[in-house]
C-alpha atoms as a PDB file:
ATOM      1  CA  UNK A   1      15.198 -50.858 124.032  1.00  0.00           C
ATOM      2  CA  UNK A   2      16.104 -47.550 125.089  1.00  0.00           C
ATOM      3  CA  UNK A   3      14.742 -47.949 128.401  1.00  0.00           C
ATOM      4  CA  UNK A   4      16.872 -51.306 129.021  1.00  0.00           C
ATOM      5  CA  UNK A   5      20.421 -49.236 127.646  1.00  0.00           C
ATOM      6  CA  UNK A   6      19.286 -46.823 130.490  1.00  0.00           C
ATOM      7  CA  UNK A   7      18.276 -48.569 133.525  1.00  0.00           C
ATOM      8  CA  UNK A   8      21.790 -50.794 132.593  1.00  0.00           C
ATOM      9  CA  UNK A   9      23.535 -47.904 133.063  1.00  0.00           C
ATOM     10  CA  UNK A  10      22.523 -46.869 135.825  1.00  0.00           C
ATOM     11  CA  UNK A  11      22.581 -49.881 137.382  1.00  0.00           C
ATOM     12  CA  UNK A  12      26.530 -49.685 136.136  1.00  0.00           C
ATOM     13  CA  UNK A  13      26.983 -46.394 137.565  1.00  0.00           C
ATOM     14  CA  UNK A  14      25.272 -47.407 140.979  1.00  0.00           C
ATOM     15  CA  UNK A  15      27.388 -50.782 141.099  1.00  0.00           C
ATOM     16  CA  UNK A  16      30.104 -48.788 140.567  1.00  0.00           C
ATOM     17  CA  UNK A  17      29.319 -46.323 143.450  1.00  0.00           C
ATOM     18  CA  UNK A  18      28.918 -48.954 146.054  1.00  0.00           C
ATOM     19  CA  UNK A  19      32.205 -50.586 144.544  1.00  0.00           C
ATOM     20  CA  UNK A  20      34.091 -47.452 145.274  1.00  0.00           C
ATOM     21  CA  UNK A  21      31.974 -46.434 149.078  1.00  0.00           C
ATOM     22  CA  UNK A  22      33.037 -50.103 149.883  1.00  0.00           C
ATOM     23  CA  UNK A  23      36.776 -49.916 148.917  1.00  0.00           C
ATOM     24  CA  UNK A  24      37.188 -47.253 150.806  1.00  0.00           C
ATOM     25  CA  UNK A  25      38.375 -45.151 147.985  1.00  0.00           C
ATOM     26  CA  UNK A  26      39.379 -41.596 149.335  1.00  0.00           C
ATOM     27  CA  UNK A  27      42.224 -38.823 148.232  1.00  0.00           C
ATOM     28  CA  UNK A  28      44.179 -38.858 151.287  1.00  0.00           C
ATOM     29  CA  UNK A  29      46.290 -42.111 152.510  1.00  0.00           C
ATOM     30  CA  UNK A  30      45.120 -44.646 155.388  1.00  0.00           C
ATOM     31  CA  UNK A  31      47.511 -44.308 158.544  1.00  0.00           C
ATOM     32  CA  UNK A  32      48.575 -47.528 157.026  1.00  0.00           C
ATOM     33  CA  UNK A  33      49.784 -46.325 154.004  1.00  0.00           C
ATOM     34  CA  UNK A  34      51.586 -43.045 155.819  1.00  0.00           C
ATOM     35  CA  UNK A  35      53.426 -45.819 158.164  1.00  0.00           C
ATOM     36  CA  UNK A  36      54.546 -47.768 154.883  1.00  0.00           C
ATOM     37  CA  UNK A  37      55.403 -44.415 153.347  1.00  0.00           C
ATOM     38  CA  UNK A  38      57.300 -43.245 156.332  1.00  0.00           C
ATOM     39  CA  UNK A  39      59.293 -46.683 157.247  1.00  0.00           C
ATOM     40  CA  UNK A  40      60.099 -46.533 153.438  1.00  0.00           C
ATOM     41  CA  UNK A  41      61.265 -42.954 153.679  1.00  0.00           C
ATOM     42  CA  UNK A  42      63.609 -43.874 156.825  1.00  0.00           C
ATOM     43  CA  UNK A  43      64.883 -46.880 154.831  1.00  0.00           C
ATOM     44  CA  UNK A  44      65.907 -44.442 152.199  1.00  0.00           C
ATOM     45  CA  UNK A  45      67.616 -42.052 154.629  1.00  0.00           C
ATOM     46  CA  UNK A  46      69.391 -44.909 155.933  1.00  0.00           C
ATOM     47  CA  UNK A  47      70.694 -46.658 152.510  1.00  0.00           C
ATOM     48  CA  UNK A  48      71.901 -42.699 151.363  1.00  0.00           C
ATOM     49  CA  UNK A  49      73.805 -42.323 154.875  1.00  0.00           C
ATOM     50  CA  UNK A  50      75.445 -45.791 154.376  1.00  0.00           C
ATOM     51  CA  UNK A  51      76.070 -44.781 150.610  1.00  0.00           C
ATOM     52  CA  UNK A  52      77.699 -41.896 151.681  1.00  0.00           C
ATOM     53  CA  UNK A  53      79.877 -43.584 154.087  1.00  0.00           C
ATOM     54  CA  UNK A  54      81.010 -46.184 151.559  1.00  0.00           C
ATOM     55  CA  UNK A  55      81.748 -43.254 149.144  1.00  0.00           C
ATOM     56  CA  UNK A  56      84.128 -41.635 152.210  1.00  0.00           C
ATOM     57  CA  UNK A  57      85.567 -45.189 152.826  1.00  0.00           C
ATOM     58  CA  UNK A  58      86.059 -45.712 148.838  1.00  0.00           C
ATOM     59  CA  UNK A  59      87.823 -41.972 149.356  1.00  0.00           C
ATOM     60  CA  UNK A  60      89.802 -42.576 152.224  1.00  0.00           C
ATOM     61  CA  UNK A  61      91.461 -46.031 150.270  1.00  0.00           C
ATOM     62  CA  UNK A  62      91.985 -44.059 147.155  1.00  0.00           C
ATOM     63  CA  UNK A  63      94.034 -41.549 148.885  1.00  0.00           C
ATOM     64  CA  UNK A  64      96.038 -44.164 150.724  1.00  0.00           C
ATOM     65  CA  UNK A  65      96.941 -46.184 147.561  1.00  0.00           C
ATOM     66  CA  UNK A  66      98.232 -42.663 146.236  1.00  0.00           C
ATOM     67  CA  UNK A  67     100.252 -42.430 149.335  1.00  0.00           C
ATOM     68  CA  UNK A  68     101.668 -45.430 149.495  1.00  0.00           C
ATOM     69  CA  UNK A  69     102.051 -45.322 145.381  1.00  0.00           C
ATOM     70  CA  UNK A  70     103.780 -42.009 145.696  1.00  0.00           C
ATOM     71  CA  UNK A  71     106.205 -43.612 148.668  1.00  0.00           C
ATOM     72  CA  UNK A  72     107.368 -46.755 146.293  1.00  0.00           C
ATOM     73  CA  UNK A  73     108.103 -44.355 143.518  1.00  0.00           C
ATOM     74  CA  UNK A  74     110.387 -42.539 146.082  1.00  0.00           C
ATOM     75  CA  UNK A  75     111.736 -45.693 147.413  1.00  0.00           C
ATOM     76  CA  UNK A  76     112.540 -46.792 143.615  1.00  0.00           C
ATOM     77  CA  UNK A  77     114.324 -43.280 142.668  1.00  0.00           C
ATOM     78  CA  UNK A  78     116.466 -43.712 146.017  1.00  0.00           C
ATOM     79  CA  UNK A  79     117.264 -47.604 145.123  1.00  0.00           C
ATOM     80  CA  UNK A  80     118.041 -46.382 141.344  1.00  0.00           C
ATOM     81  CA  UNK A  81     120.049 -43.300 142.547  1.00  0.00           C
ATOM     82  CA  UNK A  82     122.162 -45.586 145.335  1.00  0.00           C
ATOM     83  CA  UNK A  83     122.292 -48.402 142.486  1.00  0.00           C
ATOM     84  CA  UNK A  84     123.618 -45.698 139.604  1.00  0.00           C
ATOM     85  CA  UNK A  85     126.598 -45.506 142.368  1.00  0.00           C
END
């Protein structure tokens, strides 16, 4: 019996080899993987840039509605003042 439990795991740890030769199972990345990685990483780059350019636009309309806020409070004081009159 012991010779079976040994010879089946071998046989495991052989199948398991080939498994692994066959799959091509290495530490570094196929230049497949580094072209995914890198398109990926330049897709990132890209949705940050636009990000950041939505965040100036988001800015630039903030500062314009305080503008324009700031002018009709004016425009009310001088139509109160000339109404007061």
């Amino acid at each position: 019996m012991k010779l079976t439990h040994r010879s089946g795991l071998i046989a495991f740890i052989a199948a398991a080899f080939v498994v692994a030769v066959m799959t091509g199972c290495t530490k570094y990345a196929s230049p497949d993987d580094l072209q995914r990685l890198e398109a990926a990483r330049q897709a990132v780059l890209s949705a940050e840039k636009e990000r950041d350019g939505v965040k100036d636009d988001i800015r630039k309309q903030e500062n314009m509605i305080k503008a324009k806020d700031d002018s009709l409070q004016a425009v009310r004081n001088e139509f109160t003042t000339v109404k007061s009159r």
